[in-house]
Protein backbone atom coordinates (compact mmCIF):
# COMPACT_ATOMS: atom_id res chain seq x y z
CA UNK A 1 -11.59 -54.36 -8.00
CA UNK A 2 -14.03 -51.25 -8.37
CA UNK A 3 -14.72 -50.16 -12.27
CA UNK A 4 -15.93 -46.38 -12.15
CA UNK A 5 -16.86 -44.09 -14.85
CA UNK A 6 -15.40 -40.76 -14.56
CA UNK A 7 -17.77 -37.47 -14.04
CA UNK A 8 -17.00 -36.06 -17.22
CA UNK A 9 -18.92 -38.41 -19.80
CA UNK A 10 -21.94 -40.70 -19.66
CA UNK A 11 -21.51 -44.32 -19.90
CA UNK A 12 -23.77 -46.79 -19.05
CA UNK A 13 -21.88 -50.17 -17.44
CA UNK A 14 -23.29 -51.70 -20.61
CA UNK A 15 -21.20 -49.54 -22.69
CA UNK A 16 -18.16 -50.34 -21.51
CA UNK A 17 -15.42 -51.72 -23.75
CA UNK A 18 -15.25 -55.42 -23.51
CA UNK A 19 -11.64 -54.58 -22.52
CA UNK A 20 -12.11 -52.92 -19.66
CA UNK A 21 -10.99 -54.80 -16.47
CA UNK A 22 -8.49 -55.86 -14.33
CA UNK A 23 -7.34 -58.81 -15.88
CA UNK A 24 -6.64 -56.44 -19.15
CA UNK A 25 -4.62 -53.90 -17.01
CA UNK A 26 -2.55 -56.19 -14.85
CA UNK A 27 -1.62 -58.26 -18.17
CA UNK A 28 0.18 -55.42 -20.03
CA UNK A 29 1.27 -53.26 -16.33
CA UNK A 30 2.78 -56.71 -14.72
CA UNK A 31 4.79 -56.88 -17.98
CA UNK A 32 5.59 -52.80 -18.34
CA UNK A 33 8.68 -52.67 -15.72
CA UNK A 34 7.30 -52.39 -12.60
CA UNK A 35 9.42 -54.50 -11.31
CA UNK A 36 6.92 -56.36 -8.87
CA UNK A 37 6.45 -59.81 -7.44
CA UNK A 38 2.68 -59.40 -7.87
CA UNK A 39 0.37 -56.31 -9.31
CA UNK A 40 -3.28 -55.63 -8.51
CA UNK A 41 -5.57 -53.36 -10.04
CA UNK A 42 -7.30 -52.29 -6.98
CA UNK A 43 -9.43 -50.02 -8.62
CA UNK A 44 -10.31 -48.12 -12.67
CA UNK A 45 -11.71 -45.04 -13.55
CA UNK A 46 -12.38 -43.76 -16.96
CA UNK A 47 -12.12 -39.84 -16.54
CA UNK A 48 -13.18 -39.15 -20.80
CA UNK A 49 -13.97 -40.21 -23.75
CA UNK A 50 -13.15 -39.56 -27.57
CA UNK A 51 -14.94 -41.21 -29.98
CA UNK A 52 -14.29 -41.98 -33.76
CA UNK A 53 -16.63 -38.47 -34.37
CA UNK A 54 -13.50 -36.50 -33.11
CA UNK A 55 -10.25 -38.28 -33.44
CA UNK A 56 -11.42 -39.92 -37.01
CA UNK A 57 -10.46 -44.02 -36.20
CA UNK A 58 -10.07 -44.57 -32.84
CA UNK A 59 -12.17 -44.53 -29.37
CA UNK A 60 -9.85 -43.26 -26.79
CA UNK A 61 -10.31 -43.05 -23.19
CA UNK A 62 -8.29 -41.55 -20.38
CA UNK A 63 -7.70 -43.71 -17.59
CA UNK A 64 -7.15 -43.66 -14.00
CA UNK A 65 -5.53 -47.04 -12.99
CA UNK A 66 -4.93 -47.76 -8.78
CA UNK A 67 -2.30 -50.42 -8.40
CA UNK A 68 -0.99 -52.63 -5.50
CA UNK A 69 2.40 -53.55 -6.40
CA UNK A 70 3.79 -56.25 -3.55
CA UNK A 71 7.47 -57.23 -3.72
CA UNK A 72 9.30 -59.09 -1.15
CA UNK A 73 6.43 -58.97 0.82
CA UNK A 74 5.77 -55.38 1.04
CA UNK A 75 2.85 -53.62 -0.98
CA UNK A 76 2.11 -50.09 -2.11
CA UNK A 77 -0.28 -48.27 -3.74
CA UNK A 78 0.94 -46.29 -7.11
CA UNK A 79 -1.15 -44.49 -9.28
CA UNK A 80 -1.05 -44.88 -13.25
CA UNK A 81 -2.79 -42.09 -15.80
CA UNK A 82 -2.99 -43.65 -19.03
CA UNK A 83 -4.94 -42.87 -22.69
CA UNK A 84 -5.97 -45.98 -24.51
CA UNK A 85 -6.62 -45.87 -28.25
CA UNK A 86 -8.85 -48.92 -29.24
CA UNK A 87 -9.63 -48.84 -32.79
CA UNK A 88 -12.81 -48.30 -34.27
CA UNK A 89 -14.97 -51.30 -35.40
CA UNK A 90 -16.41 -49.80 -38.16
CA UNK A 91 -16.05 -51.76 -41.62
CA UNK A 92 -15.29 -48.43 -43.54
CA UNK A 93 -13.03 -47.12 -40.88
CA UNK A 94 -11.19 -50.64 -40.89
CA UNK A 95 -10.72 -51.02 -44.28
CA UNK A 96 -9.12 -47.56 -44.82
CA UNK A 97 -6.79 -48.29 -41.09
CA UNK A 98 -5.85 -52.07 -42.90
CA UNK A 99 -5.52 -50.97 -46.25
CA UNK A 100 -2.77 -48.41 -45.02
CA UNK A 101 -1.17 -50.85 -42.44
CA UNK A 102 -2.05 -48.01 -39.94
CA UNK A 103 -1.72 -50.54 -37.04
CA UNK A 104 1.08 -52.50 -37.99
CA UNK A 105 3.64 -49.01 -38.61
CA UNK A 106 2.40 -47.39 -35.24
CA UNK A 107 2.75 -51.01 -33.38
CA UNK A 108 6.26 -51.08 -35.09
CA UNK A 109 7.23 -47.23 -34.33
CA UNK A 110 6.44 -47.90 -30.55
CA UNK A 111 7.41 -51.33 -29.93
CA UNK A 112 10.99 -51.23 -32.11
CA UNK A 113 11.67 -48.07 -33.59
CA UNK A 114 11.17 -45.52 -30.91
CA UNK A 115 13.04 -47.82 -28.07
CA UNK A 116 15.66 -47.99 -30.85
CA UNK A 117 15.87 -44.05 -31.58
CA UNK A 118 16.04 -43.88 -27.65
CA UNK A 119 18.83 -46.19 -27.09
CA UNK A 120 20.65 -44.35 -30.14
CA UNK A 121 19.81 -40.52 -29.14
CA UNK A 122 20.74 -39.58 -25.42
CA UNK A 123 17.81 -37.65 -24.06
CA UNK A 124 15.31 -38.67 -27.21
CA UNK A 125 12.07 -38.18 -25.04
CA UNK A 126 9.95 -37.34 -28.19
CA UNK A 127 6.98 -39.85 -27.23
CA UNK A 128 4.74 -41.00 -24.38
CA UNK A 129 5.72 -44.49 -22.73
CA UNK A 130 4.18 -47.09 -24.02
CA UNK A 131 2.63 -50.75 -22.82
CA UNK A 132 2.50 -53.62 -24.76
CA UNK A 133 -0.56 -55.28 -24.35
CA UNK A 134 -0.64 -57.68 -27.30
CA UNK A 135 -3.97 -56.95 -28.76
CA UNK A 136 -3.31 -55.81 -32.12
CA UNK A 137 -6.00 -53.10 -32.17
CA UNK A 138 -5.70 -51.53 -28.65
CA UNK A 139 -2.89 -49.05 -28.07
CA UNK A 140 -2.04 -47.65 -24.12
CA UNK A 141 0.19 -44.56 -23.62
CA UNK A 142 1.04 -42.64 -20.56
CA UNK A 143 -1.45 -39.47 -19.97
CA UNK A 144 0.82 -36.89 -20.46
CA UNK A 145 -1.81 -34.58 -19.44
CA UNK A 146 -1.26 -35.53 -15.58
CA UNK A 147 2.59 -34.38 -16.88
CA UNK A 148 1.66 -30.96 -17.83
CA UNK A 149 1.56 -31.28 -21.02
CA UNK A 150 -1.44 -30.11 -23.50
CA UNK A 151 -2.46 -29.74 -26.81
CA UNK A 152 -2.76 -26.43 -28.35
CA UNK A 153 -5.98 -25.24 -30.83
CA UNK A 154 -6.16 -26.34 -33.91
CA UNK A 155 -7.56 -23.53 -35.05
CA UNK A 156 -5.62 -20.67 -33.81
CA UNK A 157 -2.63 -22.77 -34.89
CA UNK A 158 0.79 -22.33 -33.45
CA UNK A 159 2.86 -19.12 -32.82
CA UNK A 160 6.29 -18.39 -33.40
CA UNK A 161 7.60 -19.87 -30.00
CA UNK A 162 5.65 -22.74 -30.40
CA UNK A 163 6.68 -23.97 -34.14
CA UNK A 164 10.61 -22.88 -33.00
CA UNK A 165 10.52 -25.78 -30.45
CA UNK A 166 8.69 -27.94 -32.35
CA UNK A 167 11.33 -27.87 -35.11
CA UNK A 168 14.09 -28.34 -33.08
CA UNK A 169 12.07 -31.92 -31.63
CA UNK A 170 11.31 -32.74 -35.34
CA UNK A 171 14.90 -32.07 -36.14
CA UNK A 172 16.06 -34.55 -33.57
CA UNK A 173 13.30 -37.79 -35.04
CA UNK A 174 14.77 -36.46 -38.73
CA UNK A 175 18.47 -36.72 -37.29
CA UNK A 176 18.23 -40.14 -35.47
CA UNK A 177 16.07 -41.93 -37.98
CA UNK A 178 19.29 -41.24 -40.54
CA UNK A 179 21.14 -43.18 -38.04
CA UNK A 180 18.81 -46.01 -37.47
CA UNK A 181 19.06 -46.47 -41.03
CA UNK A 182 22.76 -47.21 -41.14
CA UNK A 183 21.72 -49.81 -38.53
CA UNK A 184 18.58 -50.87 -40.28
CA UNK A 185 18.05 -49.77 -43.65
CA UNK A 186 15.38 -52.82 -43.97
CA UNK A 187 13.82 -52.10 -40.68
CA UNK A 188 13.28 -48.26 -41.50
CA UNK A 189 12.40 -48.24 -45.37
CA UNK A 190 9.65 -51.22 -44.73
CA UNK A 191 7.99 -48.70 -41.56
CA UNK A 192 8.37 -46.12 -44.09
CA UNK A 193 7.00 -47.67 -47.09
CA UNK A 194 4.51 -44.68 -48.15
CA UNK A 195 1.06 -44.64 -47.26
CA UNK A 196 -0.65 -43.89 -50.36
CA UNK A 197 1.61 -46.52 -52.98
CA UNK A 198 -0.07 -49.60 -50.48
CA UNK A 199 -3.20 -48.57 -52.10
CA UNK A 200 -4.19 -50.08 -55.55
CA UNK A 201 -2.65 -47.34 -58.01
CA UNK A 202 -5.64 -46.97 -60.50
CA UNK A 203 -8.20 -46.30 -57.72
CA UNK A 204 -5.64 -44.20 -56.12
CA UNK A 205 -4.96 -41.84 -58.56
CA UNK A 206 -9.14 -41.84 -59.72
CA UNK A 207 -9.80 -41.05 -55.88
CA UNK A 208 -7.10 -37.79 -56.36
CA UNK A 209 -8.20 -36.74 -59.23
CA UNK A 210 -12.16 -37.07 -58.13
CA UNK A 211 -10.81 -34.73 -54.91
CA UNK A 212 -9.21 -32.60 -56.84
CA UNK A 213 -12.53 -31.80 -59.78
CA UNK A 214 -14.54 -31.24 -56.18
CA UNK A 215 -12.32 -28.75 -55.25
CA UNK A 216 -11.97 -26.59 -57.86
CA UNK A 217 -15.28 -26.65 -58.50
CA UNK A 218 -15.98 -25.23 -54.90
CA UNK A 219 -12.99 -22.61 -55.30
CA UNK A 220 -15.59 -21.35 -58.38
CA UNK A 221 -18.24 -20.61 -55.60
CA UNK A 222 -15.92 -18.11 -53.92
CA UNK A 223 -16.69 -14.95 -54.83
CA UNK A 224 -13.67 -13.42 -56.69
CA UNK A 225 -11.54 -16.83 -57.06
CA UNK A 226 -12.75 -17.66 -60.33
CA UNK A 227 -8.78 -17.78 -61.51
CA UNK A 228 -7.63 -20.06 -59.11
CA UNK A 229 -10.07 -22.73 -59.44
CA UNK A 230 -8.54 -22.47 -63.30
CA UNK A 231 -5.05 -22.83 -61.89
CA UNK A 232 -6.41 -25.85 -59.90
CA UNK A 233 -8.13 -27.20 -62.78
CA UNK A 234 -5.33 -27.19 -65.09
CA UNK A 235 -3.35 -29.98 -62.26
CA UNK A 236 -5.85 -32.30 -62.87
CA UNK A 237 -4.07 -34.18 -65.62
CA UNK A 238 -1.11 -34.20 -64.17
CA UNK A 239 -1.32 -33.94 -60.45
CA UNK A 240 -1.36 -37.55 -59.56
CA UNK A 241 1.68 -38.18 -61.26
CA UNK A 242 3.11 -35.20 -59.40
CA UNK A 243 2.24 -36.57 -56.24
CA UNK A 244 3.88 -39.52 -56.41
CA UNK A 245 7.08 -38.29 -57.56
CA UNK A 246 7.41 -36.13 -54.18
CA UNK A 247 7.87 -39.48 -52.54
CA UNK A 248 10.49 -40.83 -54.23
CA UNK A 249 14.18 -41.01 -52.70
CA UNK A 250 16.00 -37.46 -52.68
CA UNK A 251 19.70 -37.63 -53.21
CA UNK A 252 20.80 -34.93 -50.56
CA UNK A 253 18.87 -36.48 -47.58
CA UNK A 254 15.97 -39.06 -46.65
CA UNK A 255 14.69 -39.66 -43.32
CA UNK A 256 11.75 -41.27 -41.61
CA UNK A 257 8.96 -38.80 -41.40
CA UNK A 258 6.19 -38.63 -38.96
CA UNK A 259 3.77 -38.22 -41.87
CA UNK A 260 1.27 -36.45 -39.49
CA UNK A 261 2.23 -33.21 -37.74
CA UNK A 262 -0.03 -31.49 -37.32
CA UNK A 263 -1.21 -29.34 -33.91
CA UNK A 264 -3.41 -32.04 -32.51
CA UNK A 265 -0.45 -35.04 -32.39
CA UNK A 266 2.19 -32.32 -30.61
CA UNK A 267 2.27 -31.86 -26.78
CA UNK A 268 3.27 -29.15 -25.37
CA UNK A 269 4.99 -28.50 -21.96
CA UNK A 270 5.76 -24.90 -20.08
CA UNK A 271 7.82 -23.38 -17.50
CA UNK A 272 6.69 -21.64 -14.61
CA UNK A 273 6.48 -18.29 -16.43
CA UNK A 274 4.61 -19.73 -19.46
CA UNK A 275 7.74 -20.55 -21.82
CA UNK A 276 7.76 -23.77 -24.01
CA UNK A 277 10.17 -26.31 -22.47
CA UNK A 278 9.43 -29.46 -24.20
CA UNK A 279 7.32 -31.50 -27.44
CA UNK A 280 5.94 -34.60 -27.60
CA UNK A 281 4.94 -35.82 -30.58
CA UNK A 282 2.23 -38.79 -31.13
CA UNK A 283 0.65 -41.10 -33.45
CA UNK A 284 3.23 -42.51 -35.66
CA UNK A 285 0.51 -44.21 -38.48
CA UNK A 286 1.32 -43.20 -41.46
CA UNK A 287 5.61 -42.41 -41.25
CA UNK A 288 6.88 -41.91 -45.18
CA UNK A 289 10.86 -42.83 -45.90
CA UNK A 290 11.46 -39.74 -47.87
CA UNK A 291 12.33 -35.86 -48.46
CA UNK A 292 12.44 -34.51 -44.55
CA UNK A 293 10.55 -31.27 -46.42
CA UNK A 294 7.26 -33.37 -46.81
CA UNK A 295 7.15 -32.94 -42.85
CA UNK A 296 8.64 -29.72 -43.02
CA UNK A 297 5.32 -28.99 -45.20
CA UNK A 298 2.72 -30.66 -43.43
CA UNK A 299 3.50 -29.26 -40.79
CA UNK A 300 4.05 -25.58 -42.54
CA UNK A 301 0.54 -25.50 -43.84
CA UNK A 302 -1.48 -27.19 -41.20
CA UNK A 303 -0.23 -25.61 -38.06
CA UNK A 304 1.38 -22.63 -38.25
CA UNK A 305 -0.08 -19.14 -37.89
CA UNK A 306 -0.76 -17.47 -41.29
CA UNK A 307 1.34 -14.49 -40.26
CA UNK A 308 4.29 -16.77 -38.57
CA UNK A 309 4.22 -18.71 -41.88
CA UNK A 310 4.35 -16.02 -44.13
CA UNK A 311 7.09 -13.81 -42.13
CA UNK A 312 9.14 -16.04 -40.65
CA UNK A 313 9.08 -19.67 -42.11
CA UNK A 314 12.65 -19.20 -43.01
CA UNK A 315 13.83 -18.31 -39.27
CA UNK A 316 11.71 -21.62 -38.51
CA UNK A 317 13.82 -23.42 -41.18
CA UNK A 318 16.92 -22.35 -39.82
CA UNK A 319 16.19 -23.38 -36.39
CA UNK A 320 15.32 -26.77 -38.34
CA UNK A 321 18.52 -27.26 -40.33
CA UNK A 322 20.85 -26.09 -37.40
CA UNK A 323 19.40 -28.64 -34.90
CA UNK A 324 19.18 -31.18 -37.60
CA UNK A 325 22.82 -31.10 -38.48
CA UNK A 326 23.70 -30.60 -35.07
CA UNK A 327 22.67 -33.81 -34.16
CA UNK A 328 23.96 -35.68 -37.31
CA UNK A 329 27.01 -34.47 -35.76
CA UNK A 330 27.10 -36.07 -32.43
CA UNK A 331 25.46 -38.74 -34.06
CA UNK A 332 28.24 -39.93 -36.04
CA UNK A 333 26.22 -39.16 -39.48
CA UNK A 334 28.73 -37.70 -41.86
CA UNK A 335 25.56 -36.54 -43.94
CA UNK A 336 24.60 -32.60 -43.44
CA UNK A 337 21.80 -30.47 -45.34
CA UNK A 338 22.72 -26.91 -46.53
CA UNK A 339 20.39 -24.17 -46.81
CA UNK A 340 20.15 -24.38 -50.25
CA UNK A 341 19.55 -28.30 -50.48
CA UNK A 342 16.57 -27.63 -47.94
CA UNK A 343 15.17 -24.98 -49.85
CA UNK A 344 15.35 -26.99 -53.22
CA UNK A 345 13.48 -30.21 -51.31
CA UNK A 346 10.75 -27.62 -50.02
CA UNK A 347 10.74 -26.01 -53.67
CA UNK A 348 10.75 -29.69 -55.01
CA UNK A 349 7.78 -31.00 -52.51
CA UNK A 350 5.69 -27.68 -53.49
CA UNK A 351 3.27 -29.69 -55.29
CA UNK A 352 2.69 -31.65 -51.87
CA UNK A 353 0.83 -28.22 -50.34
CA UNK A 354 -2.20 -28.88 -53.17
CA UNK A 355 -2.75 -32.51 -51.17
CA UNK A 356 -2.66 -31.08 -47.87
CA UNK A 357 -5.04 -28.44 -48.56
CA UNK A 358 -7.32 -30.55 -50.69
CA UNK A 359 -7.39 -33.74 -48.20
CA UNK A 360 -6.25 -32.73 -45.26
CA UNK A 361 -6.85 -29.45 -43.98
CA UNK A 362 -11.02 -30.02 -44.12
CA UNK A 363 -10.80 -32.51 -41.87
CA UNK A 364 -8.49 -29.87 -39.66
CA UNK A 365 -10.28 -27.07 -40.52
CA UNK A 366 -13.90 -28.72 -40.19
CA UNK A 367 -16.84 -26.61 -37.94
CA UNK A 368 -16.49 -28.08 -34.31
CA UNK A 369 -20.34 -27.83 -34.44
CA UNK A 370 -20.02 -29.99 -37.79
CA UNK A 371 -17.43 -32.28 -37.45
CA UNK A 372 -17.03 -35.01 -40.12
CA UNK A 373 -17.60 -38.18 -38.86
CA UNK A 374 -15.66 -41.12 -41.31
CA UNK A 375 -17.35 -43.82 -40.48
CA UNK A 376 -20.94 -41.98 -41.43
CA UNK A 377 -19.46 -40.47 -44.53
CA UNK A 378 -18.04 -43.17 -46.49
CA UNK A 379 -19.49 -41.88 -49.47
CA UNK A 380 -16.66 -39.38 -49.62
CA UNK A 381 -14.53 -41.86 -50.63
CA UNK A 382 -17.00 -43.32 -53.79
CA UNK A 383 -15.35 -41.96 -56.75
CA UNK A 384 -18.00 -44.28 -58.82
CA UNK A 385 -20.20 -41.43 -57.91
CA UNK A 386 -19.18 -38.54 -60.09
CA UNK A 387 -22.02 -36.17 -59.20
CA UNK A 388 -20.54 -37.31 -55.05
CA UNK A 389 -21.72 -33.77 -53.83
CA UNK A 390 -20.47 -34.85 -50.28
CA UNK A 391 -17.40 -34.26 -51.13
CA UNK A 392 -17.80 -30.94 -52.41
CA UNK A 393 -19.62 -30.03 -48.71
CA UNK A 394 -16.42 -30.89 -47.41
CA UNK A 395 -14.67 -27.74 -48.17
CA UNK A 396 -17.49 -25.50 -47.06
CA UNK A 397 -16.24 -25.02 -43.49
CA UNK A 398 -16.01 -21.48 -42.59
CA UNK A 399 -12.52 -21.74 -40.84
CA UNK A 400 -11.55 -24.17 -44.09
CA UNK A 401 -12.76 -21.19 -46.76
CA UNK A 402 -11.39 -18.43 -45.05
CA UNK A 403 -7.93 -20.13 -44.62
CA UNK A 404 -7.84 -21.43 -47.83
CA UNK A 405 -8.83 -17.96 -50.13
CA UNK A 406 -5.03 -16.78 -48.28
CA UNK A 407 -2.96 -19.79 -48.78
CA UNK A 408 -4.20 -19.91 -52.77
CA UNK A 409 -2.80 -16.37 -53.28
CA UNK A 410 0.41 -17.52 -51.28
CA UNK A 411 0.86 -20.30 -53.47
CA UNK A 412 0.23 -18.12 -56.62
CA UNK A 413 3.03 -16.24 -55.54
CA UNK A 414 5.55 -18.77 -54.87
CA UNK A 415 4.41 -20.15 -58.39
CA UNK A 416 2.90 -23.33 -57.19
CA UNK A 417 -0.41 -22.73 -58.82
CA UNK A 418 -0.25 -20.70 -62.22
């Protein structure tokens, strides 16, 4: 078997993962369906490379995989594109993946939960296929690249076309998850057991509040904001509480949110003239069991074009609940969301939009030329260090200020912030 590093980065053979072999590939692609008497990995190629500086806690690598597959005597060659997410080995970064049970939900969404929502949806294609390959810290996916599909940029954020098809796929994980639950209520509130209560409260809520002083105090530097770094000021008290009350159980509706959607984990396909004909959504690490308006935010504020978001969030909401209840329907669900239950969950999870713009969006929103690298900036995280100016630095990103000065007066308006 030949190992070959692709053109585009620069490996040395030393620097290879310890992973990286045959005997690893024909382990999890003997067991992934092929359906052979015998498979060979005749030969590897790794075409890229993501480190931890870019996708936060993983290494990922795109791979080229040449396979002899020989059954009832007969072999042929097939060719297998694949992205492999090992985790990063970094104590900080592991201790932050571990303390969250990253691994264990995203093992569980891809290995149960998705083959469930498949068997129980026809036509759920939401994900990439994925191989089992028992090591708990290395995750392989198709390359839906070779597919056609793509990732849009993160900056520009999505038009109107865009965010219309990807609420209509969100819809669909929203709609199915209901009915898994009926199944599996066990199954489905354990994967969605929320992220931030499997931390220990008390350094939770210091942490939030720590982020929070930071922030305000670099809304003073702007020129002009003076009155909304008051408004933020004045949550202080009482924003942690607030926080944790959008994550309670809602009485109209809960489902199993992705937790993360934001432009880098959706795919996008096209047709021949450029229109978007399908989403795939990845990384399923941090689902919540809750309000289906927390994703309905996240995704809101961290992908969608400022003037798409402002102008026509409800005709994106619409497209939402009519696909959502749509497929309730044919799923046997006899629960439904009106209009105006959906617009008191996204009044009621208002308070959510201050966390995604606080500790979220400047990790979205960072300089590409500056990109925060977690496992070299753990001191963002030490709230023992009151004077932590790191943290402040954070929000200094050009694309994060200029984004931010418009979403404050939004919220202002909509009487988030007062």
């Amino acid at each position: 078997m030949n190992n070959k590093l692709g053109d585009q980065i620069n490996m040395s053979k030393e620097s290879l993962p310890s992973w990286f072999g045959d005997d690893f590939m024909e382990s999890f692609l003997t067991e992934s369906g092929t359906k052979a008497d015998e498979t060979k990995v005749v030969n590897l190629e790794i075409k890229s490379r993501l480190g931890v500086e870019k996708t936060h806690f993983s290494n990922i690598y795109r791979v080229k995989a040449e396979l002899n597959l020989t059954k009832n005597g007969e072999t042929k060659t097939v060719i297998k594109y694949l992205v492999i997410k090992e985790r990063s080995s970094d104590k900080f970064i592991r201790d932050v993946v571990e303390g969250g049970k990253l691994v264990e939900k995203e093992y569980l969404m891809y290995k149960e939960i998705l083959p469930l929502m498949k068997k129980t949806m026809n036509n759920f294609y939401i994900s990439p296929k994925y191989y089992d390959t028992k090591l708990p810290n290395i995750f392989v996916l198709e390359d839906l690249n070779e597919r056609g599909y793509s990732m849009c940029d993160r900056l520009k954020g999505l038009d109107f076309d865009h965010s219309a098809k990807f609420m209509e796929a969100l819809a669909s994980f929203h709609a199915v998850s209901v009915a898994i639950h009926k199944q599996n209520p066990i199954m489905i509130m354990s994967i969605g057991e929320e992220y931030l209560h499997t931390l220990e409260e008390s350094h939770n809520d210091d942490f939030v509040s720590s982020w929070v002083t930071k922030f305000y105090k670099a809304v003073e530097t702007w020129d002009g904001y003076e009155r909304y770094s008051k408004m933020i000021h004045d949550l202080i008290t009482t924003f942690p509480d607030r926080l944790h009350e959008v994550f309670t159980l809602r009485k109209h509706l809960n489902v199993l949110n992705h937790g993360d959607t934001w432009t880098n984990n959706i795919l996008f396909k096209y047709n021949p003239i450029g229109e978007v004909m399908d989403v795939k959504l990845l990384d399923y690490q941090v689902c919540r069991y809750a309000s289906p308006a927390l994703d309905l935010q996240y995704f809101t504020w961290t992908s969608i074009q400022e003037d798409v978001r402002i102008h026509k969030i409800k005709q994106l909401y619409s497209i939402y609940l009519k696909s959502l209840n749509s497929h309730l329907e044919h799923l046997g669900c006899e629960e439904r969301l009106t209009e105006s239950e959906l617009q008191n969950e996204i009044d009621f999870t208002g308070i959510f939009i201050i966390y995604i713009i606080i500790f979220v969006l400047p990790f979205i929103l960072n300089d590409p030329d500056n990109i925060i690298r977690l496992e070299e900036n753990d001191y963002l995280f030490n709230i023992k260090n009151k004077e932590n100016d790191h943290i402040t630095n954070i929000f200094k990103s050009k694309y994060f200020v200029s984004t931010v000065k418009s979403m404050l007066k939004e919220l202002e308006s909509k009487g988030i912030i007062k």
